[in-house]
C-alpha atoms as a PDB file:
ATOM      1  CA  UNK A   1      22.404 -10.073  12.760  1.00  0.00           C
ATOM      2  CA  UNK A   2      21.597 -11.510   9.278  1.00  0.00           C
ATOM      3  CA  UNK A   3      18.236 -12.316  10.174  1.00  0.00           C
ATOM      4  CA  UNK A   4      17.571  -8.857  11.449  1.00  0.00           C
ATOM      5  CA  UNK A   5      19.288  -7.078   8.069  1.00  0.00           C
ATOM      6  CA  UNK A   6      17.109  -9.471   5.821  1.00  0.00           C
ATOM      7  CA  UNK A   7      14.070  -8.826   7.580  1.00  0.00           C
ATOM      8  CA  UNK A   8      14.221  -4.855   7.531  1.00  0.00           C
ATOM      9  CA  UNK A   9      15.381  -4.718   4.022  1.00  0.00           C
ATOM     10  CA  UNK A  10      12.569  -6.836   2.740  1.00  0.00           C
ATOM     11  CA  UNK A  11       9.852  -5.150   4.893  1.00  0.00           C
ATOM     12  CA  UNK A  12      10.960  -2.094   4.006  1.00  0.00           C
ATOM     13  CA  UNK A  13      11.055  -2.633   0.489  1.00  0.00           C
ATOM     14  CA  UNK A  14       7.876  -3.817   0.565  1.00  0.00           C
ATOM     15  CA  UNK A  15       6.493  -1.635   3.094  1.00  0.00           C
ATOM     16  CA  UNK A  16       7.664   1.385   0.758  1.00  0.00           C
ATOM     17  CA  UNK A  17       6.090  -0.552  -2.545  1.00  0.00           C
ATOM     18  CA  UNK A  18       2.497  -0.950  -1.004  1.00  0.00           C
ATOM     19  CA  UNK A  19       2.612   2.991   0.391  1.00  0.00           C
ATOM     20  CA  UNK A  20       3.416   4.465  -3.230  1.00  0.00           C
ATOM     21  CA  UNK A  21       0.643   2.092  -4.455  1.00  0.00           C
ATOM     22  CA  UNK A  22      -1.586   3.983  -1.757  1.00  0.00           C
ATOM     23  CA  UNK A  23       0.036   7.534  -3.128  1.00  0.00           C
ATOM     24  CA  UNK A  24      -0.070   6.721  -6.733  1.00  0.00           C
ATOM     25  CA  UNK A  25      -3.702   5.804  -6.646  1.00  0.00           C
ATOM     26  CA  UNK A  26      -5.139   9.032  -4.874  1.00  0.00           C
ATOM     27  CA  UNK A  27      -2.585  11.583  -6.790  1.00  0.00           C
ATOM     28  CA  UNK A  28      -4.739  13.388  -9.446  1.00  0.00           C
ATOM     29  CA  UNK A  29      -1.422  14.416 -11.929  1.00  0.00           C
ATOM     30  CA  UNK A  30       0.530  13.518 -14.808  1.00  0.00           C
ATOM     31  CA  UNK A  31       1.539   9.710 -14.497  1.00  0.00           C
ATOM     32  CA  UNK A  32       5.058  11.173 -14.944  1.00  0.00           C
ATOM     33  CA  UNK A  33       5.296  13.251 -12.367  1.00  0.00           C
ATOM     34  CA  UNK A  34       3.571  10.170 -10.562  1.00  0.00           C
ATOM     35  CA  UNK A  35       6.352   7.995 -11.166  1.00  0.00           C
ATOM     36  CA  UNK A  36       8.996  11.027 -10.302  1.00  0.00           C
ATOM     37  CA  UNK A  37       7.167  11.292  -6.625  1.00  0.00           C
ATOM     38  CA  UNK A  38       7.075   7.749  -6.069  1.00  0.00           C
ATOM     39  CA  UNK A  39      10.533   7.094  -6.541  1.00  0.00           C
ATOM     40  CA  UNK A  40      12.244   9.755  -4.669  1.00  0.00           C
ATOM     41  CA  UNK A  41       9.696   9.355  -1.703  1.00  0.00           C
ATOM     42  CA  UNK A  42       9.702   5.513  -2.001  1.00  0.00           C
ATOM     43  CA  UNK A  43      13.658   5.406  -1.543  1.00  0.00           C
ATOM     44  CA  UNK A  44      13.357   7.450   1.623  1.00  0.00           C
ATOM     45  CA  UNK A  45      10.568   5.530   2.676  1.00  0.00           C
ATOM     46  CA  UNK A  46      12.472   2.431   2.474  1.00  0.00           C
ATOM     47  CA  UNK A  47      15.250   3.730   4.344  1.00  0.00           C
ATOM     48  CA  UNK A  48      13.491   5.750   7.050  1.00  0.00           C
ATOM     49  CA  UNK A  49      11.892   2.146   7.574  1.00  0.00           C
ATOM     50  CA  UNK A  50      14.693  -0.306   7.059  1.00  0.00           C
ATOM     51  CA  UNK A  51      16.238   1.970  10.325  1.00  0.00           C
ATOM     52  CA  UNK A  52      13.553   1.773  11.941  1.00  0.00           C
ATOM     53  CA  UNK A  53      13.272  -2.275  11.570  1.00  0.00           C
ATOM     54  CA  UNK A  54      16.930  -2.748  12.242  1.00  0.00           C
ATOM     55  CA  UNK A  55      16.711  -0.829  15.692  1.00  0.00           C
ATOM     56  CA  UNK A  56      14.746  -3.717  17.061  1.00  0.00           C
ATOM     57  CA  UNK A  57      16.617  -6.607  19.324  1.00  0.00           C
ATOM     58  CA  UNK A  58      15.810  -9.103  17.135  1.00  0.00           C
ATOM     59  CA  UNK A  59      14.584 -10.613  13.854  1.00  0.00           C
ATOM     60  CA  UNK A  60      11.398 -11.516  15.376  1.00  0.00           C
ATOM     61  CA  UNK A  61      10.334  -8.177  17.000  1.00  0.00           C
ATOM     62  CA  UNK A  62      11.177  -6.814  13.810  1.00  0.00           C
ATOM     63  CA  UNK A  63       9.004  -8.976  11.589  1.00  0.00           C
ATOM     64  CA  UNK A  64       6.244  -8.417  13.793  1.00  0.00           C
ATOM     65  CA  UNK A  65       6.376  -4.727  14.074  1.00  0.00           C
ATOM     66  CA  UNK A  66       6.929  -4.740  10.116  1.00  0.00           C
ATOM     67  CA  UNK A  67       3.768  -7.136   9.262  1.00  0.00           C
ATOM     68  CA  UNK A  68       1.456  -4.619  11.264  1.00  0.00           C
ATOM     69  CA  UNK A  69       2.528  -2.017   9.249  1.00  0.00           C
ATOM     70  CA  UNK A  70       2.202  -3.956   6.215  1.00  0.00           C
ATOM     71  CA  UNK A  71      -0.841  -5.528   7.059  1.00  0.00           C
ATOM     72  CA  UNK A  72      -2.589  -1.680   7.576  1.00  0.00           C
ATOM     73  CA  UNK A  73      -0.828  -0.618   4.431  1.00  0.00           C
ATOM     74  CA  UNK A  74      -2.232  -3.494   2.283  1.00  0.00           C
ATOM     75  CA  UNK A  75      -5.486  -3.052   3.867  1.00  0.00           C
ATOM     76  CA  UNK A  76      -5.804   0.854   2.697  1.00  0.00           C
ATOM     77  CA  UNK A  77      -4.655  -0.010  -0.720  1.00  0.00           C
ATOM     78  CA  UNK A  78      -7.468  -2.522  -1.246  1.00  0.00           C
ATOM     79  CA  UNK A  79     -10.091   0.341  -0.036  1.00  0.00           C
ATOM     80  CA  UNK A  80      -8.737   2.539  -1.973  1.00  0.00           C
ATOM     81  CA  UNK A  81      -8.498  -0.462  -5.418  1.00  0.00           C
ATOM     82  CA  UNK A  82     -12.345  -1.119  -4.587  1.00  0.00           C
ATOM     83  CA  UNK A  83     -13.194   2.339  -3.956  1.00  0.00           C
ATOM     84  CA  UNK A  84     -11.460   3.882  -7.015  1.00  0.00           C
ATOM     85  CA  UNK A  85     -14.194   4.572  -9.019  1.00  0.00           C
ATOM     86  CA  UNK A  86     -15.866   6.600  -6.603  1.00  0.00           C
ATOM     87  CA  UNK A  87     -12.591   9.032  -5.727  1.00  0.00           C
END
């Protein structure tokens, strides 16, 4: 059960991290009402996905269904780096 609880909370955390990267770098407002979006959505992120994770069998399903997610969320936030100066 530990392994399971560990893995959701970290993937989740950093599954919410990389997607308010994503929504902080194609916002066009005020940095502060940047930071007020990304931590109210990135708190219900991270729970919506750390219940998610933790509904799997075991730690292993988990991390697996967690790194694709991560992996396609780390993927559009380097487009979306290298592309910046063209949005």
């Amino acid at each position: 059960m530990w392994p399971k609880t560990l893995t959701a909370f970290m993937g989740g955390l950093l599954l919410s991290v990389s997607m308010m990267l994503s929504l902080y770098l194609l916002l066009p407002i005020a940095i502060d009402i940047k930071l007020l979006v990304g931590l109210l959505a990135g708190f219900i992120i991270w729970v919506a996905s750390m219940i998610y994770y933790y509904s799997f069998n075991s730690a292993k399903t988990s991390a697996l269904a967690c790194g694709k997610f991560l992996l396609f969320s780390v993927a559009v936030n380097c487009l979306l780096f290298w592309y910046q100066p063209l949005l």
